[in-house]
C-alpha atoms as a PDB file:
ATOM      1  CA  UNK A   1      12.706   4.417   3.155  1.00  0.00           C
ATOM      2  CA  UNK A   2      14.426   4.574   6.119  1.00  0.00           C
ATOM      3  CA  UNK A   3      17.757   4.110   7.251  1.00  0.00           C
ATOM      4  CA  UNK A   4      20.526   4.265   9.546  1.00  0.00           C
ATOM      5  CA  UNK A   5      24.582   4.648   9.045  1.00  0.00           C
ATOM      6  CA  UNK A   6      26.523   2.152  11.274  1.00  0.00           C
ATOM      7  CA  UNK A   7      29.823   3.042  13.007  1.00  0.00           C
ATOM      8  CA  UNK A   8      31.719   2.386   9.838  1.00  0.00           C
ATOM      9  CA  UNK A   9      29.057   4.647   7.757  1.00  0.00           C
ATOM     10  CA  UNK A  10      27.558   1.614   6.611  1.00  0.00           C
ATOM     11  CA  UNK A  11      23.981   2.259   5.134  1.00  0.00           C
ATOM     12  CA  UNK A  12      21.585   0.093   6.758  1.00  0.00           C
ATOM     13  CA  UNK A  13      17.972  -0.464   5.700  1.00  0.00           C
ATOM     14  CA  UNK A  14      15.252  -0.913   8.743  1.00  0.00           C
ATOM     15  CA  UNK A  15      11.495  -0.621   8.979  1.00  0.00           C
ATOM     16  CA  UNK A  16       9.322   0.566  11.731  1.00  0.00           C
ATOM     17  CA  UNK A  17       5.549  -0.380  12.277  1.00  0.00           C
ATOM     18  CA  UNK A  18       3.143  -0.196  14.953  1.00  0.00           C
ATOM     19  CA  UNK A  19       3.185   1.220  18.756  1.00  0.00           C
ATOM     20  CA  UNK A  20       3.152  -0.491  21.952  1.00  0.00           C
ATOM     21  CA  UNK A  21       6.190  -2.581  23.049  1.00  0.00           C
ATOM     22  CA  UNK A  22       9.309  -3.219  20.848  1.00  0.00           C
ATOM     23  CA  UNK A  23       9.738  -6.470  19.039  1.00  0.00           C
ATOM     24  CA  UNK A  24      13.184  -6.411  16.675  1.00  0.00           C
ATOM     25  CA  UNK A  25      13.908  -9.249  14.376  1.00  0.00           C
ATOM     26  CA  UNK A  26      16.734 -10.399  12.976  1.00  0.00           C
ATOM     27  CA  UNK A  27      16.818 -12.550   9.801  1.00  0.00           C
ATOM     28  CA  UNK A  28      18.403 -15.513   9.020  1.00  0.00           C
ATOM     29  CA  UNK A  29      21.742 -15.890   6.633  1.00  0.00           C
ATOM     30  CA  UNK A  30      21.103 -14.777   3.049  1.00  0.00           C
ATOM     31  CA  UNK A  31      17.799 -13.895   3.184  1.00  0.00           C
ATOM     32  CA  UNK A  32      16.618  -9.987   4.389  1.00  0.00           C
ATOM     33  CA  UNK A  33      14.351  -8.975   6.459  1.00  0.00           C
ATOM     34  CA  UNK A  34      11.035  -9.515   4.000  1.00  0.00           C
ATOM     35  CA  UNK A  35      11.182 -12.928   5.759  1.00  0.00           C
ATOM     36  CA  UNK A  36       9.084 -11.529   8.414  1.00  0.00           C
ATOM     37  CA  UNK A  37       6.562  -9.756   6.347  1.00  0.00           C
ATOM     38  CA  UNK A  38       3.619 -12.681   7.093  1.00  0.00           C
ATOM     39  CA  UNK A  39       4.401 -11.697  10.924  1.00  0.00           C
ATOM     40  CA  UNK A  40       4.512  -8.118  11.334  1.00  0.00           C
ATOM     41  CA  UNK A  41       0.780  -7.825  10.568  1.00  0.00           C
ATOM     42  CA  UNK A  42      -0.231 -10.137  13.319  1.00  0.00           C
ATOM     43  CA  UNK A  43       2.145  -8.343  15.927  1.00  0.00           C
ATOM     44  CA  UNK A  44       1.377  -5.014  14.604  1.00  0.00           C
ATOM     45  CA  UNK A  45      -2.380  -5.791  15.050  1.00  0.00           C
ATOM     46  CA  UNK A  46      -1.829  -7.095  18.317  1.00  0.00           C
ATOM     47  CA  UNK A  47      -0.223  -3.941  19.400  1.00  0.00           C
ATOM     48  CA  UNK A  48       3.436  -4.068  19.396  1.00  0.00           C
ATOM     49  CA  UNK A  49       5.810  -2.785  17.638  1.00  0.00           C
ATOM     50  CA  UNK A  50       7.557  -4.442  14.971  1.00  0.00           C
ATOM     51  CA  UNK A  51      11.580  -3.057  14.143  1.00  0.00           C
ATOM     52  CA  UNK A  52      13.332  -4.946  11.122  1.00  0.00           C
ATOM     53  CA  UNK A  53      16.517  -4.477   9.687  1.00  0.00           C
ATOM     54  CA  UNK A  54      18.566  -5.688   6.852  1.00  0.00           C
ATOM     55  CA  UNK A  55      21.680  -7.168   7.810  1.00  0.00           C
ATOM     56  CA  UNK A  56      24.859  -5.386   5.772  1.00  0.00           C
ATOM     57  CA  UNK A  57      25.130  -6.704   2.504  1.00  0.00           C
ATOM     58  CA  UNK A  58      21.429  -8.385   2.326  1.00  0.00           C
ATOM     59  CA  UNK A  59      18.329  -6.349   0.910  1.00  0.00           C
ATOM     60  CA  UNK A  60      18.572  -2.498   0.628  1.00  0.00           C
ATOM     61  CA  UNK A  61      20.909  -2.096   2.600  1.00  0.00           C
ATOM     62  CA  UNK A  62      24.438  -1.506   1.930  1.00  0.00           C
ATOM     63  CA  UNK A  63      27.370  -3.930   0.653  1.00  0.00           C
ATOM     64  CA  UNK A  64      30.081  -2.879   3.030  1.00  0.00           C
ATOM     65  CA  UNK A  65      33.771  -4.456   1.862  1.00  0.00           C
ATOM     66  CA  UNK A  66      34.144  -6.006   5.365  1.00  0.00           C
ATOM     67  CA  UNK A  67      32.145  -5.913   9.134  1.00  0.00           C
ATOM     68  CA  UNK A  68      30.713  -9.579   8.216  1.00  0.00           C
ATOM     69  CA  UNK A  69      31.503 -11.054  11.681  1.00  0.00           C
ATOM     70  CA  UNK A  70      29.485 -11.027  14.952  1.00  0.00           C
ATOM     71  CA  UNK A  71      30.946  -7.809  16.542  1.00  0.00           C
ATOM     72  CA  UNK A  72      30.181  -6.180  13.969  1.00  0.00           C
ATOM     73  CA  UNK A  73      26.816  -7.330  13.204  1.00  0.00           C
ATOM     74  CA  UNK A  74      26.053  -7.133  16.830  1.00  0.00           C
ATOM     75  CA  UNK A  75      27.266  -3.825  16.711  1.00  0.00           C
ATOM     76  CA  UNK A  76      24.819  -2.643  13.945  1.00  0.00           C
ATOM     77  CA  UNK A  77      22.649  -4.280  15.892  1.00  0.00           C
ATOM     78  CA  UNK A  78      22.863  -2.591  19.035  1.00  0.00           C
ATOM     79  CA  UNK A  79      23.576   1.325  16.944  1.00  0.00           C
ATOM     80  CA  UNK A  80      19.843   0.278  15.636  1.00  0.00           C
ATOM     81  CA  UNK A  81      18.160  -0.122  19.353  1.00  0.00           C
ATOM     82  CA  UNK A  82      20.348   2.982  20.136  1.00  0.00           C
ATOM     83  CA  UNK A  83      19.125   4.828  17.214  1.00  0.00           C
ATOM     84  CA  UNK A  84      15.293   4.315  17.787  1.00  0.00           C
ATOM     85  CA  UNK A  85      15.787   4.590  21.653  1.00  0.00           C
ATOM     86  CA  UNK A  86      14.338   1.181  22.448  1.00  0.00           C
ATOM     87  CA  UNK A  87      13.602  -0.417  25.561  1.00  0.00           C
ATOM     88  CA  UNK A  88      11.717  -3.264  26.985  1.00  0.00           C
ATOM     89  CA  UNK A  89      12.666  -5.295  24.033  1.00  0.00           C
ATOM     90  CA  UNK A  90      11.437  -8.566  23.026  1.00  0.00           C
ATOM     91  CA  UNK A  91      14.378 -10.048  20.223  1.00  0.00           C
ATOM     92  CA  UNK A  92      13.478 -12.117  18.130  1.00  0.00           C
ATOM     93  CA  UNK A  93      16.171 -14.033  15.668  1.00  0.00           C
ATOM     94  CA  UNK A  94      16.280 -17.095  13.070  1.00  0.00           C
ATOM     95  CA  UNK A  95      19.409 -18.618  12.177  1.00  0.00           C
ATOM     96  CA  UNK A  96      22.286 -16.790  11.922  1.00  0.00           C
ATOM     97  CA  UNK A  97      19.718 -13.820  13.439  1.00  0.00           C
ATOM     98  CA  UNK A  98      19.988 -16.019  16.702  1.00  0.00           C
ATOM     99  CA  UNK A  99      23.940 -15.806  16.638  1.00  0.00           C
ATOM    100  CA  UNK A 100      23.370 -11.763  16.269  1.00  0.00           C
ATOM    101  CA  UNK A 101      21.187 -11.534  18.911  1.00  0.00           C
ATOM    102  CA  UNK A 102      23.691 -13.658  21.526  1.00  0.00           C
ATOM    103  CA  UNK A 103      26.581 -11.485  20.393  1.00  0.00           C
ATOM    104  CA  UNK A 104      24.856  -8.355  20.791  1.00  0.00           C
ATOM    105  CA  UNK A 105      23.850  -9.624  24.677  1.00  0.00           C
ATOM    106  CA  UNK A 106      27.204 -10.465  25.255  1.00  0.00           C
ATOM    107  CA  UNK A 107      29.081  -6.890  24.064  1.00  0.00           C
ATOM    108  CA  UNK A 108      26.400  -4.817  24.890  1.00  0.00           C
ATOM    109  CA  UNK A 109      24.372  -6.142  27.834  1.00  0.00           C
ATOM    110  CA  UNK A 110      20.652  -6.835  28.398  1.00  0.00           C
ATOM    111  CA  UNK A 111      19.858  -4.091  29.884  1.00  0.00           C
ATOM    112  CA  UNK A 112      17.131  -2.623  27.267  1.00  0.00           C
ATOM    113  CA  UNK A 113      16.116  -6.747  26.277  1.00  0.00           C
ATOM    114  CA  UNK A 114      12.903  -8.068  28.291  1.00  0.00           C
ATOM    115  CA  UNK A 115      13.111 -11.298  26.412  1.00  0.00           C
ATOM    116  CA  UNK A 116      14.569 -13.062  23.076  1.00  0.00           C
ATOM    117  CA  UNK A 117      13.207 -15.880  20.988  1.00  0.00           C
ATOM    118  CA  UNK A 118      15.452 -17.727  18.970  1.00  0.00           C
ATOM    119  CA  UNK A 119      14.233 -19.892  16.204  1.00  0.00           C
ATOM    120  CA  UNK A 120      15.892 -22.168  14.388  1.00  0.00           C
ATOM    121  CA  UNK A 121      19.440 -20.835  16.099  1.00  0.00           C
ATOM    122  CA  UNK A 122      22.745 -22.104  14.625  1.00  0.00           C
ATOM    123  CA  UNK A 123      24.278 -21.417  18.281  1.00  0.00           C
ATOM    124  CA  UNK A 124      26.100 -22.418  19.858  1.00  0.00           C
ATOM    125  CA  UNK A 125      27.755 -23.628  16.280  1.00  0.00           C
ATOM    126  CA  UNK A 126      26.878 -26.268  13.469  1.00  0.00           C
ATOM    127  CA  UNK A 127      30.014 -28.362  13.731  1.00  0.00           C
ATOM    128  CA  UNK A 128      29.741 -31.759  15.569  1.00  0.00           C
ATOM    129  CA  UNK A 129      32.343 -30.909  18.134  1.00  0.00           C
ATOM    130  CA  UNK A 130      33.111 -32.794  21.806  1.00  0.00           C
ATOM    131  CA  UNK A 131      30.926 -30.288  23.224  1.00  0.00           C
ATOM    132  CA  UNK A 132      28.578 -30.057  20.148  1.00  0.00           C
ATOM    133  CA  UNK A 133      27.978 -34.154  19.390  1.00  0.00           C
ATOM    134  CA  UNK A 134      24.855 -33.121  17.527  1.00  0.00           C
ATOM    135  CA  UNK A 135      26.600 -30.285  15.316  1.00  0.00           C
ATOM    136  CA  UNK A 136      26.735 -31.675  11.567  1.00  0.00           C
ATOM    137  CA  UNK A 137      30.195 -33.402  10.645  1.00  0.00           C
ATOM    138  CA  UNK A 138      33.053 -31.054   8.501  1.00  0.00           C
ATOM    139  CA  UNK A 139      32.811 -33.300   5.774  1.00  0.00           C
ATOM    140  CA  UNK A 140      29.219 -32.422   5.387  1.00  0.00           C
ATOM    141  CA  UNK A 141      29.590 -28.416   6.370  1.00  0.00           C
ATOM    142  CA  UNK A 142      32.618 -28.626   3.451  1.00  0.00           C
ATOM    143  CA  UNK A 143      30.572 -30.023   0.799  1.00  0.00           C
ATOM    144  CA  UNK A 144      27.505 -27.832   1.436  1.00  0.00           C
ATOM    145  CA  UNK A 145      30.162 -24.918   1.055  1.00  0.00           C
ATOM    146  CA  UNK A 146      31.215 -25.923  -2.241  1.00  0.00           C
ATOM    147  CA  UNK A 147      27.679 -26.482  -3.939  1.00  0.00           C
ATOM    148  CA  UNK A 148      26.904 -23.349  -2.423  1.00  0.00           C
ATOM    149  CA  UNK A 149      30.081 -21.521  -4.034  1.00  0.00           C
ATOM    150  CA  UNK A 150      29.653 -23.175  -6.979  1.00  0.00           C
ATOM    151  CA  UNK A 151      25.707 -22.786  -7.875  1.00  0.00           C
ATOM    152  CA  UNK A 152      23.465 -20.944  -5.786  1.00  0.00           C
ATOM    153  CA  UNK A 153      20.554 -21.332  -7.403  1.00  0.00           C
ATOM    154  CA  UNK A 154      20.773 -25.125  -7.471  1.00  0.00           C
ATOM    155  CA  UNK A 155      22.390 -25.326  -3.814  1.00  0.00           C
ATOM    156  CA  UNK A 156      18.834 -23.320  -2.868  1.00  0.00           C
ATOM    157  CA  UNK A 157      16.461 -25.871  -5.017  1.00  0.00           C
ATOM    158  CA  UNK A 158      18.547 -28.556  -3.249  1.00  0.00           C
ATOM    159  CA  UNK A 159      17.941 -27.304  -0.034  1.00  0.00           C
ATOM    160  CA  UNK A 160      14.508 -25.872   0.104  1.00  0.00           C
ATOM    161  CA  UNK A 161      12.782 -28.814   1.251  1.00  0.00           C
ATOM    162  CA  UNK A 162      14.635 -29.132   4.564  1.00  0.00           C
ATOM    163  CA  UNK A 163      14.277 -25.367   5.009  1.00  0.00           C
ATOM    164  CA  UNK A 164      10.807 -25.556   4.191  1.00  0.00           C
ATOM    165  CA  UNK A 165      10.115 -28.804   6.412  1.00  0.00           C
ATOM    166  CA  UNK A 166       7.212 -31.099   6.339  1.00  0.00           C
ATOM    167  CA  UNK A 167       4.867 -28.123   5.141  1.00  0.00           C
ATOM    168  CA  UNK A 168       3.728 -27.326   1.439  1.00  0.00           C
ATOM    169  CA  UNK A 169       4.510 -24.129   0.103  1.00  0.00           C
ATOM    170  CA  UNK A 170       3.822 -22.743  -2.791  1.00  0.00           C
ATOM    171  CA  UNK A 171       6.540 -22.382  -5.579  1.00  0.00           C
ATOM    172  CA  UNK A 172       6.000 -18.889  -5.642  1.00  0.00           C
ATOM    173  CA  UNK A 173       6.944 -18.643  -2.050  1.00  0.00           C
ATOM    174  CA  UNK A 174       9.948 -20.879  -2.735  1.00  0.00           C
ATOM    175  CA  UNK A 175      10.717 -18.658  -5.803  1.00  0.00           C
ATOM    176  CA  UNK A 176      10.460 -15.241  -3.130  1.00  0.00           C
ATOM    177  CA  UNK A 177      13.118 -17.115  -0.670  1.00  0.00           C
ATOM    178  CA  UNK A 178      15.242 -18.426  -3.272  1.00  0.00           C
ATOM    179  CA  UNK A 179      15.232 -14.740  -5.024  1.00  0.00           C
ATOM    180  CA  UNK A 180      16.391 -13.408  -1.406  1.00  0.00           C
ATOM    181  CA  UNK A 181      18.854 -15.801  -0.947  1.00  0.00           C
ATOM    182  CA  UNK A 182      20.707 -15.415  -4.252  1.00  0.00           C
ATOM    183  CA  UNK A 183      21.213 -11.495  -3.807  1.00  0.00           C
ATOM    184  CA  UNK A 184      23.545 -11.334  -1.637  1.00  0.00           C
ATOM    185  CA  UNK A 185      27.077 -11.951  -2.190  1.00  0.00           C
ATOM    186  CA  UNK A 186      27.927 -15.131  -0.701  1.00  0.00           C
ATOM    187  CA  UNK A 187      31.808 -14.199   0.487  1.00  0.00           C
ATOM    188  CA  UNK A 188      30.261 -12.804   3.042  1.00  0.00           C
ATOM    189  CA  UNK A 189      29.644 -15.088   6.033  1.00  0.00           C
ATOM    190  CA  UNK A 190      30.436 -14.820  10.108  1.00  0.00           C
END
């Protein structure tokens, strides 16, 4: 399997398939980057090619005892791109992947990025704020914190039909997400 060392000597886990032009995705908060496997066949087949990574501390790669904030991430980020000599790059983020991406634009430029997608993006933050009126309220954020911190499992079955939305899945796909999210150790969050 393949991976790279960050700055700090971080272990990270990434895969590379296909040729053509470079499409790197970035998953979402507590999951890895298996959340893409349904779309890296399509790409692949439609000749690009397809860069994942796990974030520190999610999947294979490894639990580092600090570098959970954006410079860092967007740092790992950005050693990645360096790493596999990438250019032309389409980005492609969900969730807190979306937050990575903008932070890595920000320290390091755009200068190898032809375009980003962001789905689902948690920028420019989930708070209701004066300049965020649609951001969720504290109270809400707070309590969502503390089922979380108290039972993962249960905060995941309580949650997975928003994530999931108005489509059916299967509970073996909701068993493969909720698996993912659980892994990781939750003190870990930008």
């Amino acid at each position: 399997m393949p991976f790279m060392q960050a700055s700090d000597g971080t272990s990270l886990f990434y895969s590379d398939w296909g040729e053509g032009k470079p499409v790197v995705f970035a998953h979402a908060w507590a999951l890895n980057s298996a959340m893409w496997a349904y779309q890296i066949a399509d790409f692949t087949d439609s000749g690009l090619r397809c860069v994942t990574f796990d974030r520190r501390g999610h999947g294979r790669s490894d639990q580092s005892r600090d570098g959970y904030d954006y410079d860092t991430l967007a740092d790992d980020l950005a050693s990645l791109i360096a790493q596999l000599d990438l250019d032309e790059i389409t980005l492609i983020g969900h969730s807190l992947g979306c937050s990575e991406i903008i932070r890595y634009l920000s320290r390091h430029g755009d200068a190898r990025v032809e375009r980003m997608v962001l789905l689902a993006p948690t920028t420019p933050m989930l708070r209701n704020a004066v300049d965020n009126p649609d951001g969720l309220d504290a109270g809400v954020l707070a309590a969502s914190a503390a089922a979380l911190k108290k039972d993962v499992p249960q905060w995941c079955a309580d949650n997975a039909p928003p994530f999931f939305g108005r489509t059916t899945v299967s509970p073996g796909l909701t068993e493969w997400v909720i698996r993912q999210i659980v892994a990781p150790p939750h003190r870990q969050h930008p």
